[in-house]
C-alpha atoms as a PDB file:
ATOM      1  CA  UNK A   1     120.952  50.076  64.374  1.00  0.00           C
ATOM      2  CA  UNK A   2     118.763  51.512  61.665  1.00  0.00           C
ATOM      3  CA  UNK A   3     115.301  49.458  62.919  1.00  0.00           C
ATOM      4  CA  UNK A   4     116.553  51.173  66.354  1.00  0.00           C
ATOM      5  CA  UNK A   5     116.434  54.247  65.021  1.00  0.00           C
ATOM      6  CA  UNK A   6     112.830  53.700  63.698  1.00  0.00           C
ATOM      7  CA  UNK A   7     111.819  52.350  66.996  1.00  0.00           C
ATOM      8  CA  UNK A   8     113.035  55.152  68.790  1.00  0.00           C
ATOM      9  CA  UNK A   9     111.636  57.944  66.545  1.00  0.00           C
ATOM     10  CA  UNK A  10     108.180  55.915  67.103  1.00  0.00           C
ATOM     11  CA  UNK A  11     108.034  56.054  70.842  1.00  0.00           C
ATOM     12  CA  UNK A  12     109.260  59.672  70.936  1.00  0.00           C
ATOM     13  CA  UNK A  13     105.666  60.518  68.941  1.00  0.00           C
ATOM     14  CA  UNK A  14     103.456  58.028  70.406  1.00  0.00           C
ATOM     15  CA  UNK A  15     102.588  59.662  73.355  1.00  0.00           C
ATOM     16  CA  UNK A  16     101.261  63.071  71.631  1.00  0.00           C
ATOM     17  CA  UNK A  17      99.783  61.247  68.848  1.00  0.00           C
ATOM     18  CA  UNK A  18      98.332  58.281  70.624  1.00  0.00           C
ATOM     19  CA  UNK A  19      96.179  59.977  72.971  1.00  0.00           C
ATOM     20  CA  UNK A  20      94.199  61.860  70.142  1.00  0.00           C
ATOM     21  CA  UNK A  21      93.766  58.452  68.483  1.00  0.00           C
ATOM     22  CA  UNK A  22      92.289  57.260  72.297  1.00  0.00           C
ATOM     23  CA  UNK A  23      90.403  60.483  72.502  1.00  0.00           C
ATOM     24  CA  UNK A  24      88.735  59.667  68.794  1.00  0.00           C
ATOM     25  CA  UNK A  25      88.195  56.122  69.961  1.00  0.00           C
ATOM     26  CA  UNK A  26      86.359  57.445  73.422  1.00  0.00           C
ATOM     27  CA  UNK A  27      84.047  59.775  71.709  1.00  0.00           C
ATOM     28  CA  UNK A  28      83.199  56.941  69.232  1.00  0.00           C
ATOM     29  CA  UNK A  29      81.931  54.850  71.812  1.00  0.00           C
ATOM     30  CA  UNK A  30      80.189  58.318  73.301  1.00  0.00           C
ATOM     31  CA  UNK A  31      78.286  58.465  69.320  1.00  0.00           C
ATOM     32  CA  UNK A  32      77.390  54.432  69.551  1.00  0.00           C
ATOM     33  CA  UNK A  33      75.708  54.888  73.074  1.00  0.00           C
ATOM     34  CA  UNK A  34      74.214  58.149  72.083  1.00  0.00           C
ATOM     35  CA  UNK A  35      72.759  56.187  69.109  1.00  0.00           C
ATOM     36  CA  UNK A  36      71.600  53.265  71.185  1.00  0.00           C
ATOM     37  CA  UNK A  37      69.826  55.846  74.222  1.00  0.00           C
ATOM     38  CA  UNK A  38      68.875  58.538  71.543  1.00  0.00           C
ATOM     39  CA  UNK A  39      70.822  61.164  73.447  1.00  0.00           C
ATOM     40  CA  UNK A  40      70.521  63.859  70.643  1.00  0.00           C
ATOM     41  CA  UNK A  41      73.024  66.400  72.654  1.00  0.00           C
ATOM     42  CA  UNK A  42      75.451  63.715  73.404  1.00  0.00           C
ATOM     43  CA  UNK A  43      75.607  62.735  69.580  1.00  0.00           C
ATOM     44  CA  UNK A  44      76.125  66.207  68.720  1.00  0.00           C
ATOM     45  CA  UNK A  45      78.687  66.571  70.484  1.00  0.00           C
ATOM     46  CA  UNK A  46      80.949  63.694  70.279  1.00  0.00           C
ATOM     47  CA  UNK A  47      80.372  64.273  66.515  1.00  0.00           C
ATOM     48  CA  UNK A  48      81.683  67.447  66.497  1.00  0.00           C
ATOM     49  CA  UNK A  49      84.469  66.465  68.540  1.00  0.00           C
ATOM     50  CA  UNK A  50      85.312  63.575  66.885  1.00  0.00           C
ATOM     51  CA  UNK A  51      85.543  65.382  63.441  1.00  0.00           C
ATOM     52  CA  UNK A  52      87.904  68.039  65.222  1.00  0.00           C
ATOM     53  CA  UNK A  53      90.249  65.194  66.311  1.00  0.00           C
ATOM     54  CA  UNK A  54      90.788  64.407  62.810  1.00  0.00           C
ATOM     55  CA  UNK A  55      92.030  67.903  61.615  1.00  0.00           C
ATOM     56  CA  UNK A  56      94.013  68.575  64.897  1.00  0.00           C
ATOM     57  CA  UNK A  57      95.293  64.544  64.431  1.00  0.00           C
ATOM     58  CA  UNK A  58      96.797  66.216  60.928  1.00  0.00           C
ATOM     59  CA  UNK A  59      97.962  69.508  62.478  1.00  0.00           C
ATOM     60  CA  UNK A  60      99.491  68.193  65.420  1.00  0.00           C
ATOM     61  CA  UNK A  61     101.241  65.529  63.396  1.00  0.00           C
ATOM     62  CA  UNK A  62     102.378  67.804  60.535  1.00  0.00           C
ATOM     63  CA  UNK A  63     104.054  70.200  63.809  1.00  0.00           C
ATOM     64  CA  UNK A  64     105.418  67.319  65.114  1.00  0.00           C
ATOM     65  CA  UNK A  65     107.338  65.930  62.284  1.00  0.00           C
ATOM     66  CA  UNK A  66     109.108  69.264  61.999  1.00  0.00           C
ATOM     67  CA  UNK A  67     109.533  69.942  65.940  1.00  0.00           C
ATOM     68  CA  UNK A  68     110.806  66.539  65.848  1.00  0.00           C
ATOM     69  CA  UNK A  69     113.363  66.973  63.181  1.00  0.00           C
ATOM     70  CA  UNK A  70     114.445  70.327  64.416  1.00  0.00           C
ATOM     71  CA  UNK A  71     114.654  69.319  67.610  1.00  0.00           C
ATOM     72  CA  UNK A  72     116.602  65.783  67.125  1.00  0.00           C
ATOM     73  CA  UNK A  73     119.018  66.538  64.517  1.00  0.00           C
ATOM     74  CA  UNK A  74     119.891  70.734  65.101  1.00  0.00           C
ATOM     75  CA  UNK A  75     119.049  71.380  68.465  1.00  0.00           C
ATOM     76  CA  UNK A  76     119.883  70.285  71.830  1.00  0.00           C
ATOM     77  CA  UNK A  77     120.004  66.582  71.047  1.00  0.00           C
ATOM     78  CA  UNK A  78     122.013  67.469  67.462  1.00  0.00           C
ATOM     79  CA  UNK A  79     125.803  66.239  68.729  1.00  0.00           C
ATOM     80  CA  UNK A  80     124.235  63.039  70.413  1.00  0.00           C
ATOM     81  CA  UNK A  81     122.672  62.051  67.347  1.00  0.00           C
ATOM     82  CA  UNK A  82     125.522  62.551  64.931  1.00  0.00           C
ATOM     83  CA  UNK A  83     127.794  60.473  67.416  1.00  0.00           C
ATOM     84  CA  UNK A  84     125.641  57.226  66.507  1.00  0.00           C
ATOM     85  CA  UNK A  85     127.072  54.654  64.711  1.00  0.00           C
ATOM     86  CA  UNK A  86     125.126  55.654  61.635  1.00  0.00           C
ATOM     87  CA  UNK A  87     125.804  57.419  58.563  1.00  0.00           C
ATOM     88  CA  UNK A  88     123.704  61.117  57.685  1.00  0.00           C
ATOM     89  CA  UNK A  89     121.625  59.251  55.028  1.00  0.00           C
ATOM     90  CA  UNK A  90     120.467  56.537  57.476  1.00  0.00           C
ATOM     91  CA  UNK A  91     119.325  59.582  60.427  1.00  0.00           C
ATOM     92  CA  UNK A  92     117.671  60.803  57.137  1.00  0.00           C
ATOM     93  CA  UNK A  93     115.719  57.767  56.188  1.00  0.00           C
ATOM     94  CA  UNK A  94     114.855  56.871  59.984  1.00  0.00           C
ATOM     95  CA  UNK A  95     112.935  60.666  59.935  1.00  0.00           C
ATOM     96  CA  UNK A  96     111.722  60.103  56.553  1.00  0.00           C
ATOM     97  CA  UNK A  97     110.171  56.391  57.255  1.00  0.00           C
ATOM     98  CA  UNK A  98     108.715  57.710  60.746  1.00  0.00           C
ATOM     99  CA  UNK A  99     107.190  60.887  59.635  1.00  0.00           C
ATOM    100  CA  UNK A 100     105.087  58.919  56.456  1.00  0.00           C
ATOM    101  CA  UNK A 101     103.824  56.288  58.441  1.00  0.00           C
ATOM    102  CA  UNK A 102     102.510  59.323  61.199  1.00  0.00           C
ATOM    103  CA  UNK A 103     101.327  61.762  58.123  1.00  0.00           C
ATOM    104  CA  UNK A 104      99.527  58.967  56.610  1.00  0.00           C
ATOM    105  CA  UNK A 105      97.666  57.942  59.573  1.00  0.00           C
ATOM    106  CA  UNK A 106      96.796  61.001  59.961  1.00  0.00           C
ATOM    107  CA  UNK A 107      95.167  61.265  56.684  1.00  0.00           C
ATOM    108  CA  UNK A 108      93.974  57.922  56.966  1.00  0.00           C
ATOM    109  CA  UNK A 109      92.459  58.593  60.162  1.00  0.00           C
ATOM    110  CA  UNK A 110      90.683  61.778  59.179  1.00  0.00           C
ATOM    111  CA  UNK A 111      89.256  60.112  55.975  1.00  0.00           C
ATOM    112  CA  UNK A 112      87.850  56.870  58.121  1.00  0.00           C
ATOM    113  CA  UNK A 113      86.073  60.248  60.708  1.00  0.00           C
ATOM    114  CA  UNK A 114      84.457  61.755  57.882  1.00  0.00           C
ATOM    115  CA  UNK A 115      83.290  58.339  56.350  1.00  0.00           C
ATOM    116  CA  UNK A 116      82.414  56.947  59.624  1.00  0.00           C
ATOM    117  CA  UNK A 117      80.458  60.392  60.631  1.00  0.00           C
ATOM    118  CA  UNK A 118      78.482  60.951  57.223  1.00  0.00           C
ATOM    119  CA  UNK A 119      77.207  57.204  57.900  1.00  0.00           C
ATOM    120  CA  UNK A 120      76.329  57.998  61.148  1.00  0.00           C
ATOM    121  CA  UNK A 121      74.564  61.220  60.293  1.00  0.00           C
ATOM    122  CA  UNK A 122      72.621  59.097  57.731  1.00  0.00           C
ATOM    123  CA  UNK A 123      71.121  56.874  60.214  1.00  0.00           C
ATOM    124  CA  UNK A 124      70.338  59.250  63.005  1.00  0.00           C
ATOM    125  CA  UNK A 125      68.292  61.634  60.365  1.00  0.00           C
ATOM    126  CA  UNK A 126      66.779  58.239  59.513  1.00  0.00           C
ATOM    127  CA  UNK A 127      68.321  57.706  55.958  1.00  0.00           C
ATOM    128  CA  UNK A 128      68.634  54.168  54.674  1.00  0.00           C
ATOM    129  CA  UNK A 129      72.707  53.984  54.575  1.00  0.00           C
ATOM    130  CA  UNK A 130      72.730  50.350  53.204  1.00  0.00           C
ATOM    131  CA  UNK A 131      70.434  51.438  50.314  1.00  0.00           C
ATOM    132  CA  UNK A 132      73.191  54.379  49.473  1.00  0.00           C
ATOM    133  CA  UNK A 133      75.767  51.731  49.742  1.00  0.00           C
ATOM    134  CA  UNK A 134      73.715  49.493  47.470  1.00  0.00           C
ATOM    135  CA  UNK A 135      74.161  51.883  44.831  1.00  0.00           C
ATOM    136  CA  UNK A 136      77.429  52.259  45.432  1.00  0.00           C
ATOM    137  CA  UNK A 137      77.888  48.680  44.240  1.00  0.00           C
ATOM    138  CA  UNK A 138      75.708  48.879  41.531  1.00  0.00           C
ATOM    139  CA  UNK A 139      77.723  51.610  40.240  1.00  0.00           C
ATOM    140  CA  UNK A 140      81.188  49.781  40.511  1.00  0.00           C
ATOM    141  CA  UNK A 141      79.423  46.484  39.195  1.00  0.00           C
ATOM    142  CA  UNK A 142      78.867  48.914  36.203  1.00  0.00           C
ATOM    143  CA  UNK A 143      82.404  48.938  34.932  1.00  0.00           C
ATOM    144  CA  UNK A 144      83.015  46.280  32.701  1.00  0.00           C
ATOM    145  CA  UNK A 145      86.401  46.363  33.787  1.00  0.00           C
ATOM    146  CA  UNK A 146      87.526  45.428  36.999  1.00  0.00           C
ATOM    147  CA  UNK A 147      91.144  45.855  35.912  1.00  0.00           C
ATOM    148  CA  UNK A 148      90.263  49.681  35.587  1.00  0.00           C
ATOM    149  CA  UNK A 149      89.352  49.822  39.243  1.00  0.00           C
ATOM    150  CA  UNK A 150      92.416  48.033  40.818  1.00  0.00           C
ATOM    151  CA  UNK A 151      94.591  50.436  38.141  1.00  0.00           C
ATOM    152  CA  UNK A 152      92.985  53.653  39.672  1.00  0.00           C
ATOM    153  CA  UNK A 153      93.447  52.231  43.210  1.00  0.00           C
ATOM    154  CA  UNK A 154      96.629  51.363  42.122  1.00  0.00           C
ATOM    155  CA  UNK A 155      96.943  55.000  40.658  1.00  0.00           C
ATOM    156  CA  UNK A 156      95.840  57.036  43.674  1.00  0.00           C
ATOM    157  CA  UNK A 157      98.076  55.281  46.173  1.00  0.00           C
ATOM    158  CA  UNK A 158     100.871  56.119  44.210  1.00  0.00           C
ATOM    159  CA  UNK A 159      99.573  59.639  44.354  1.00  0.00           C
ATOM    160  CA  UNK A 160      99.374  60.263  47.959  1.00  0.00           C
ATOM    161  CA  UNK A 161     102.612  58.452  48.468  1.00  0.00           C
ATOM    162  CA  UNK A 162     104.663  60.720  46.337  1.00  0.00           C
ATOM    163  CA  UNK A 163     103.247  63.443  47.519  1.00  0.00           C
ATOM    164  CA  UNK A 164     103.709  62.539  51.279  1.00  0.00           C
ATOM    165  CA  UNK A 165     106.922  61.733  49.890  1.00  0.00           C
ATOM    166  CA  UNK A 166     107.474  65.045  47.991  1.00  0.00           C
ATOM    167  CA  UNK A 167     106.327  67.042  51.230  1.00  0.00           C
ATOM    168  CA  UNK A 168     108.531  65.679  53.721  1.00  0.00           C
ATOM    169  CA  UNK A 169     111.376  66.078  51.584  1.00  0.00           C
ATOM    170  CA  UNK A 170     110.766  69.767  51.143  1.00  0.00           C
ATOM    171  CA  UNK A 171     110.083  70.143  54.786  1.00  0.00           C
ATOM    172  CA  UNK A 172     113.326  68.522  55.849  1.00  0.00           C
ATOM    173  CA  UNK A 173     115.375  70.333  53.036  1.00  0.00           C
ATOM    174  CA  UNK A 174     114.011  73.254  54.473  1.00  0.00           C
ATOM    175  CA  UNK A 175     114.593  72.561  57.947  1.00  0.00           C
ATOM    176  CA  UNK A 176     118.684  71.880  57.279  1.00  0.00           C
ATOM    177  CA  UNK A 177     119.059  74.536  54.708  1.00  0.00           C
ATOM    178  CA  UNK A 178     117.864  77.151  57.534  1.00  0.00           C
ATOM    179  CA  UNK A 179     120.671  75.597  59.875  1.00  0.00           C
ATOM    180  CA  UNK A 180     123.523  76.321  57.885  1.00  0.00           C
ATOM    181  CA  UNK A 181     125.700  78.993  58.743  1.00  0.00           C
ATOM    182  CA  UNK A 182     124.419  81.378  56.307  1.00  0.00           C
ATOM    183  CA  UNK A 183     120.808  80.799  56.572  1.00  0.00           C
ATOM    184  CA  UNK A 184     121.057  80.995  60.617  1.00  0.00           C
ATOM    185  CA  UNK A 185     121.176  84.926  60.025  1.00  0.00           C
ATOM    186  CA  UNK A 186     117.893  84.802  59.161  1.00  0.00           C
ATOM    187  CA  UNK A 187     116.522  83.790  62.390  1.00  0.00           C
ATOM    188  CA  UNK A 188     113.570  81.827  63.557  1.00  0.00           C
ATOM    189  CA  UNK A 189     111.672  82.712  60.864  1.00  0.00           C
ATOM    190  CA  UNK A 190     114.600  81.056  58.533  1.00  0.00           C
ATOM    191  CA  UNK A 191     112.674  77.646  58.148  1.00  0.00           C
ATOM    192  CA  UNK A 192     109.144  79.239  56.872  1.00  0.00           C
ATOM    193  CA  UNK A 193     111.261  81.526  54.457  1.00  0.00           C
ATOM    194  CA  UNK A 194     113.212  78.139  52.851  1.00  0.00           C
ATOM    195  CA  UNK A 195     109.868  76.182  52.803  1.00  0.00           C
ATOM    196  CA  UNK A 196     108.330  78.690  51.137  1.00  0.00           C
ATOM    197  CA  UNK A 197     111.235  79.376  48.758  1.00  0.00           C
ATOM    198  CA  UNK A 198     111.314  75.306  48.099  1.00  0.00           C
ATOM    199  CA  UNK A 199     108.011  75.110  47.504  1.00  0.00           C
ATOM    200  CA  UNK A 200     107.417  78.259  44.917  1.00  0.00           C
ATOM    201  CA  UNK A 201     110.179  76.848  43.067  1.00  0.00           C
ATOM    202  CA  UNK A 202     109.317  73.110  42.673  1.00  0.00           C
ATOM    203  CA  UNK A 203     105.476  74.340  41.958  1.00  0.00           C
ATOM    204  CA  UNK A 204     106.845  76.553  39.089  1.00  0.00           C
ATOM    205  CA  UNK A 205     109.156  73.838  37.518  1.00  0.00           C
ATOM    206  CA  UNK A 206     105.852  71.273  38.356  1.00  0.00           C
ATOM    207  CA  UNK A 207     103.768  73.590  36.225  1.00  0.00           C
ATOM    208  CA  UNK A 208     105.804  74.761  33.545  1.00  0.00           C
ATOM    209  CA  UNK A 209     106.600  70.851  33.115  1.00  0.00           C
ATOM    210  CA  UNK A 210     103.028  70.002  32.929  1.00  0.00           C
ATOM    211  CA  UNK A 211     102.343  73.089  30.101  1.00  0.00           C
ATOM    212  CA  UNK A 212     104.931  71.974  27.834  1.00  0.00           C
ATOM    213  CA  UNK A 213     105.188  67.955  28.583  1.00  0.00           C
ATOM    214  CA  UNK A 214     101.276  67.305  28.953  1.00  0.00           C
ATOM    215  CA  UNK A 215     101.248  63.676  29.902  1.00  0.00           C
ATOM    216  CA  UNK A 216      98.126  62.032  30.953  1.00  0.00           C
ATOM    217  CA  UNK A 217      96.770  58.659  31.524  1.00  0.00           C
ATOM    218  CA  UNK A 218      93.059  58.615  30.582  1.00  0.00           C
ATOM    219  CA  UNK A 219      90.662  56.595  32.639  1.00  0.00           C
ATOM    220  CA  UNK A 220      87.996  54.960  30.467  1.00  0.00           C
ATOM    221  CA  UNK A 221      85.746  51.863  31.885  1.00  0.00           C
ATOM    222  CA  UNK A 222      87.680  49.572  30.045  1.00  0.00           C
ATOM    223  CA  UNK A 223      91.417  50.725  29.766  1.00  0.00           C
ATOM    224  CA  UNK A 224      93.592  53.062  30.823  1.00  0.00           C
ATOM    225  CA  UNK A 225      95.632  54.533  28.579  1.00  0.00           C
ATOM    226  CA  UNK A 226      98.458  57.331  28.611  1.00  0.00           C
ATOM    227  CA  UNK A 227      97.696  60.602  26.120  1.00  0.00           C
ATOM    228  CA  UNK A 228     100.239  63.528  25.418  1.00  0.00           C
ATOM    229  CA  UNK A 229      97.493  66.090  26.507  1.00  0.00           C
ATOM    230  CA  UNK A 230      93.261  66.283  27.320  1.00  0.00           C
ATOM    231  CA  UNK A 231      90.781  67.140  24.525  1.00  0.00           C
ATOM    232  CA  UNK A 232      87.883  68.878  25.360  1.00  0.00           C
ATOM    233  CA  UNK A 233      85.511  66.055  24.341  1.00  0.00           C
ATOM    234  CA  UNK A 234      86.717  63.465  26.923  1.00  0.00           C
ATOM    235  CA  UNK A 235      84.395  64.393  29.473  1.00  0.00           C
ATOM    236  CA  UNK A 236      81.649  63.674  27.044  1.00  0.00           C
ATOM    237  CA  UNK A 237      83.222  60.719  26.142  1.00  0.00           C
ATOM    238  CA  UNK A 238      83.062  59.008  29.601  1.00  0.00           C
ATOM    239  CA  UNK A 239      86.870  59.340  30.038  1.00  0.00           C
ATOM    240  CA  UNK A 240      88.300  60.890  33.272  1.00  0.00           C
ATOM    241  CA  UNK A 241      92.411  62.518  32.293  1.00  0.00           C
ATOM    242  CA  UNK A 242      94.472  61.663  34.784  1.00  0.00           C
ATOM    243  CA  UNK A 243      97.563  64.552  34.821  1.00  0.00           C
ATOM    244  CA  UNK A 244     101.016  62.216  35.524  1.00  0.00           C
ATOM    245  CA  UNK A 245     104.242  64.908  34.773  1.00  0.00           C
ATOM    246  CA  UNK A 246     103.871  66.447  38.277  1.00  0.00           C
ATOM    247  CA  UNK A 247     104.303  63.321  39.339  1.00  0.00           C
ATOM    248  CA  UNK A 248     106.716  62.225  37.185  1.00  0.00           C
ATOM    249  CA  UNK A 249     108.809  65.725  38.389  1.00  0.00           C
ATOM    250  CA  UNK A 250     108.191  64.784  41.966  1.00  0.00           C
ATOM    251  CA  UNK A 251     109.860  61.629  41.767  1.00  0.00           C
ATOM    252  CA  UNK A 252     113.537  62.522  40.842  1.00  0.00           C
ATOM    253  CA  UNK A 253     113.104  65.548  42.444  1.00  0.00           C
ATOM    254  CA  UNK A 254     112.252  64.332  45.752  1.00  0.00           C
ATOM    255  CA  UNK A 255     115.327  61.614  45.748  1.00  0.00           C
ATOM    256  CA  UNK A 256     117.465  64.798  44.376  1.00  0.00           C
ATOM    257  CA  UNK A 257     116.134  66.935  47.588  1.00  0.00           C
ATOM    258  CA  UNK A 258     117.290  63.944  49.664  1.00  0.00           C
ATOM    259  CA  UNK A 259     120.388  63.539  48.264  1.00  0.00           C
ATOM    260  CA  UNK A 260     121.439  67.221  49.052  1.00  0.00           C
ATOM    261  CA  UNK A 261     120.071  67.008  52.203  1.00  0.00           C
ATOM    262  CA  UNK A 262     121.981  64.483  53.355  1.00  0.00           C
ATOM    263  CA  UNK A 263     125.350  66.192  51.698  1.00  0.00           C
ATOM    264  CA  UNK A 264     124.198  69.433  53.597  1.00  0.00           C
ATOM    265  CA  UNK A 265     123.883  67.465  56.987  1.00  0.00           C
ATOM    266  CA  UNK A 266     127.247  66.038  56.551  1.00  0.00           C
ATOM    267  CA  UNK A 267     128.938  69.609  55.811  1.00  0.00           C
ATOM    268  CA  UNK A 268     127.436  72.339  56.409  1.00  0.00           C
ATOM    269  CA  UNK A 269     125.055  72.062  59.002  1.00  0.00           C
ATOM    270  CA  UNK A 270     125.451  73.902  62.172  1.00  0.00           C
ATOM    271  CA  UNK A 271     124.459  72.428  65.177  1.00  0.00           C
ATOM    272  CA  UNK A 272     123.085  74.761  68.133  1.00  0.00           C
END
């Protein structure tokens, strides 16, 4: 019932998000055939368009999440979903699981745009791209340490997914906070108001955290090592800090935001 649930929260985004994906995909092929017939005009404006699509393909999907949550669990379609065969924590995780796989797209999606158009750019003005990608290589052929490089990889995946992570769960804690009896009064605006309350408060805990437990691990081209704090030096020294206790916060915080979701869906929540 659970990979149902996944399914099902798929399809109901696919539509929306789909067709910007085909619409990015169209103007590519618009920028390859203005390329090949030197259509300056054409270029120009598929670029443009196709850079749009990839900050409207993070807006749109950032909307939808929420809608989508809103919508499925507290609105209209609230007392068919909490008659499934399913418990509160698996309705959770099916929303949680759908709405990082769409966010990251997104973000994957706008990244591969701006990549794809700065190469693009390169060769219409006539640059030598495979001479800037050249040195690209000969700079990561420079670290001694290919270890290093797979351990920063390594390092800013699990960045972005705890902070995808991190976000959703504020959003959704949010979202069901704002339908409980008490926060109802508050009106429409009720959801923006807990957001905003959620986030000030994690950021200040994140930051006092970070001021008085100043854990780092420190990038160097042949190790990486963790340091309790960043001396002034280690930019001189080749070494690039790497700041880990907002992470380290946003971990059990996150699953703790979760947790009391789910409680708050199972007894408090009230369905329109």
């Amino acid at each position: 019932m659970f990979g149902k649930l996944i399914k099902n929260e798929f399809k109901s985004n696919l539509h929306t998000l789909g067709m910007i994906y085909i619409s990015a995909v169209v103007l590519a092929g618009f920028m390859a055939l203005a390329y090949i017939f030197k259509i300056n005009w054409i270029s120009a404006l598929a670029t443009a368009l196709l850079m749009a699509s990839a900050g409207i393909a993070i807006v749109v999907t950032f909307l939808l999440v929420i809608v989508n949550f809103q919508k499925s669990l507290y609105g209209n379609q609230g007392y068919l979903s909490f008659t499934l065969p399913v418990t509160s924590g698996q309705l959770l995780a099916s929303k949680v699981v759908v709405a990082f796989c769409w966010m990251l797209l997104s973000f994957v999606f706008a990244g591969i745009v701006f990549v794809g158009v700065y190469l693009y750019a390169s060769a219409m003005v006539g640059d030598d791209v495979r001479a800037a990608l050249s040195m690209l290589k000969l700079f990561s052929d420079a670290i001694p340490d290919k270890k290093v490089v797979v351990g920063a990889i390594i390092l800013l995946i699990v960045y972005v997914f705890t902070w995808l992570l991190f976000l959703i769960a504020e959003l959704f804690f949010a979202i069901t906070l704002s339908n409980t009896r008490a926060m109802q009064k508050l009106g429409g605006f009720s959801i923006i108001i807990m957001f905003f309350v959620v986030f000030v408060v994690t950021t200040i805990v994140s930051t006092l955290l970070t001021k008085n437990v100043p854990l780092s691990l420190v990038i160097s081209p042949t190790s990486i090592d963790l340091a309790t704090g960043v001396s002034m030096n280690m930019e001189a020294e080749n070494l690039i800090p790497v700041g880990i206790t907002g992470l380290l916060f946003k971990i059990p915080a996150g699953a703790l935001l979760f947790i009391v979701t789910t409680i708050l869906m199972n007894t408090k929540v009230n369905i329109k």
